[in-house]
C-alpha atoms as a PDB file:
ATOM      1  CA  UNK A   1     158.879 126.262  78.630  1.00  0.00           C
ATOM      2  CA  UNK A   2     155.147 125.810  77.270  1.00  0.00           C
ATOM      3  CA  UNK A   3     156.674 122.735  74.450  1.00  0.00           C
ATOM      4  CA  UNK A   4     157.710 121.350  78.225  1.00  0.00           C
ATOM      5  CA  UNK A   5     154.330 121.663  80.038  1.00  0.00           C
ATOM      6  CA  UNK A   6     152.193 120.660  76.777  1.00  0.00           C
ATOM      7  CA  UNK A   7     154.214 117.535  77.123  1.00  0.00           C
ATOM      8  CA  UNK A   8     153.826 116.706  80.464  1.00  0.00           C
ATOM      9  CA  UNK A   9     150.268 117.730  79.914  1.00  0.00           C
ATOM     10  CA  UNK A  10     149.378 114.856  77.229  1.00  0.00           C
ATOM     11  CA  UNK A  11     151.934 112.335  78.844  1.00  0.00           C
ATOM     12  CA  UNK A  12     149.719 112.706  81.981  1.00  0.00           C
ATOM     13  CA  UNK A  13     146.579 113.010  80.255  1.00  0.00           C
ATOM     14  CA  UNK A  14     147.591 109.351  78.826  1.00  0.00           C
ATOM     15  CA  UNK A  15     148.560 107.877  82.046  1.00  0.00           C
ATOM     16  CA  UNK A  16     145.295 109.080  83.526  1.00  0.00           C
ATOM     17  CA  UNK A  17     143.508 107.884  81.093  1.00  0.00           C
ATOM     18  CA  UNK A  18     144.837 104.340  81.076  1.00  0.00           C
ATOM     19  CA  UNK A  19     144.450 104.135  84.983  1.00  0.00           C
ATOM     20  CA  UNK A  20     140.748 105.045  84.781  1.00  0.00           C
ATOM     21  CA  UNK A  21     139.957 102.471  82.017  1.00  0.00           C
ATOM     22  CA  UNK A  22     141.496 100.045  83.938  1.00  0.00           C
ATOM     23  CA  UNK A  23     138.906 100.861  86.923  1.00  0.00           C
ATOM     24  CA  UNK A  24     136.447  99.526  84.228  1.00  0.00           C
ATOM     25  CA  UNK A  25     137.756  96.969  82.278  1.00  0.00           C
ATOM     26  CA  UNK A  26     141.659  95.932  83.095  1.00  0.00           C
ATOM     27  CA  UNK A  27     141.470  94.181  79.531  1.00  0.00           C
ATOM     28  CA  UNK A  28     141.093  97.210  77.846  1.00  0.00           C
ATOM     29  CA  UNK A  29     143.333  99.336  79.793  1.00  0.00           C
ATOM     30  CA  UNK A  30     146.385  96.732  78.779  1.00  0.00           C
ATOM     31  CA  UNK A  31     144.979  96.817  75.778  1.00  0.00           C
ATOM     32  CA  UNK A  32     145.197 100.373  75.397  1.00  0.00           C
ATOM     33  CA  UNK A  33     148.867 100.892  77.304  1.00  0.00           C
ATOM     34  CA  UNK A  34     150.150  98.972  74.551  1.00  0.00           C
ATOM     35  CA  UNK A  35     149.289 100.783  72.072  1.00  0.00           C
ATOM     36  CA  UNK A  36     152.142 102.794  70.516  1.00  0.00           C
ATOM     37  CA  UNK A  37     150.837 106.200  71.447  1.00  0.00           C
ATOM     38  CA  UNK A  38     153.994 107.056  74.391  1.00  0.00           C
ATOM     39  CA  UNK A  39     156.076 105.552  71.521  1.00  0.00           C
ATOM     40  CA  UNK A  40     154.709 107.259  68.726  1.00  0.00           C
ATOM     41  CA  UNK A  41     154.381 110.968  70.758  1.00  0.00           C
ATOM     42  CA  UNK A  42     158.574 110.439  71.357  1.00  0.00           C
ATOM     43  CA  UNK A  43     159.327 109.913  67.710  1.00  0.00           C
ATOM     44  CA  UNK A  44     157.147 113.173  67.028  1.00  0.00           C
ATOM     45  CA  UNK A  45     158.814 115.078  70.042  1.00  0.00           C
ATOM     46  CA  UNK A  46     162.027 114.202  68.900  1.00  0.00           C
ATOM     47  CA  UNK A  47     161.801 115.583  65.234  1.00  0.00           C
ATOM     48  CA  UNK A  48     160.654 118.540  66.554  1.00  0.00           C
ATOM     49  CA  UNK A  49     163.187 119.099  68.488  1.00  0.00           C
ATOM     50  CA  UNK A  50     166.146 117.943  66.784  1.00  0.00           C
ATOM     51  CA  UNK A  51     165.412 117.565  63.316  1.00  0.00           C
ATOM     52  CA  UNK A  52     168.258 114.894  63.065  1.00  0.00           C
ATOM     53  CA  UNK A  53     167.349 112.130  60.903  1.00  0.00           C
ATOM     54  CA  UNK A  54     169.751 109.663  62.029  1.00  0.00           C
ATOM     55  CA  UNK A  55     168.763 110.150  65.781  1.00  0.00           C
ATOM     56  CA  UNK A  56     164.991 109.196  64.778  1.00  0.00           C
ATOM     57  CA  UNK A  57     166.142 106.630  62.808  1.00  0.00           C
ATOM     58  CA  UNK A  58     167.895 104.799  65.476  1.00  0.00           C
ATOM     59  CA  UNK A  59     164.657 106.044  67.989  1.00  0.00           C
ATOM     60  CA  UNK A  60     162.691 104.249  65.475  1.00  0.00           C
ATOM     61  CA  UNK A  61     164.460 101.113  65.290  1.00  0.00           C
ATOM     62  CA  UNK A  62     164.712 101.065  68.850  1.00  0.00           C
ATOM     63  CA  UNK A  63     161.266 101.008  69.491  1.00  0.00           C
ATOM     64  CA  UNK A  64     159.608  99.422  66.184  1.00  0.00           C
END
């Protein structure tokens, strides 16, 4: 149950984050948002919870 709230935790934290910048400087926000992190953050969460290569592989390709 704490794996579940950490997640929601930095998922938030990100979204939060993004909205603020924007405040500032939309430019940066996009620029930001499209970064991989949400991306990258699901191919972590997904190892550690299945530890099935061929499921991150197609994640990966999926996304990449």
């Amino acid at each position: 149950m704490f794996y579940l709230f950490i997640k929601a935790v930095i998922s938030a934290i990100l979204i939060v984050a993004i909205s603020e910048i924007g405040k500032r400087s939309p430019g940066f926000a996009a620029l930001v948002a499209s970064l991989p992190l949400v991306s990258v953050l699901g191919v972590i969460w997904l190892w550690r919870d299945t530890e099935d290569t061929s499921r991150q592989a197609a994640h990966s390709a999926a996304i990449f």
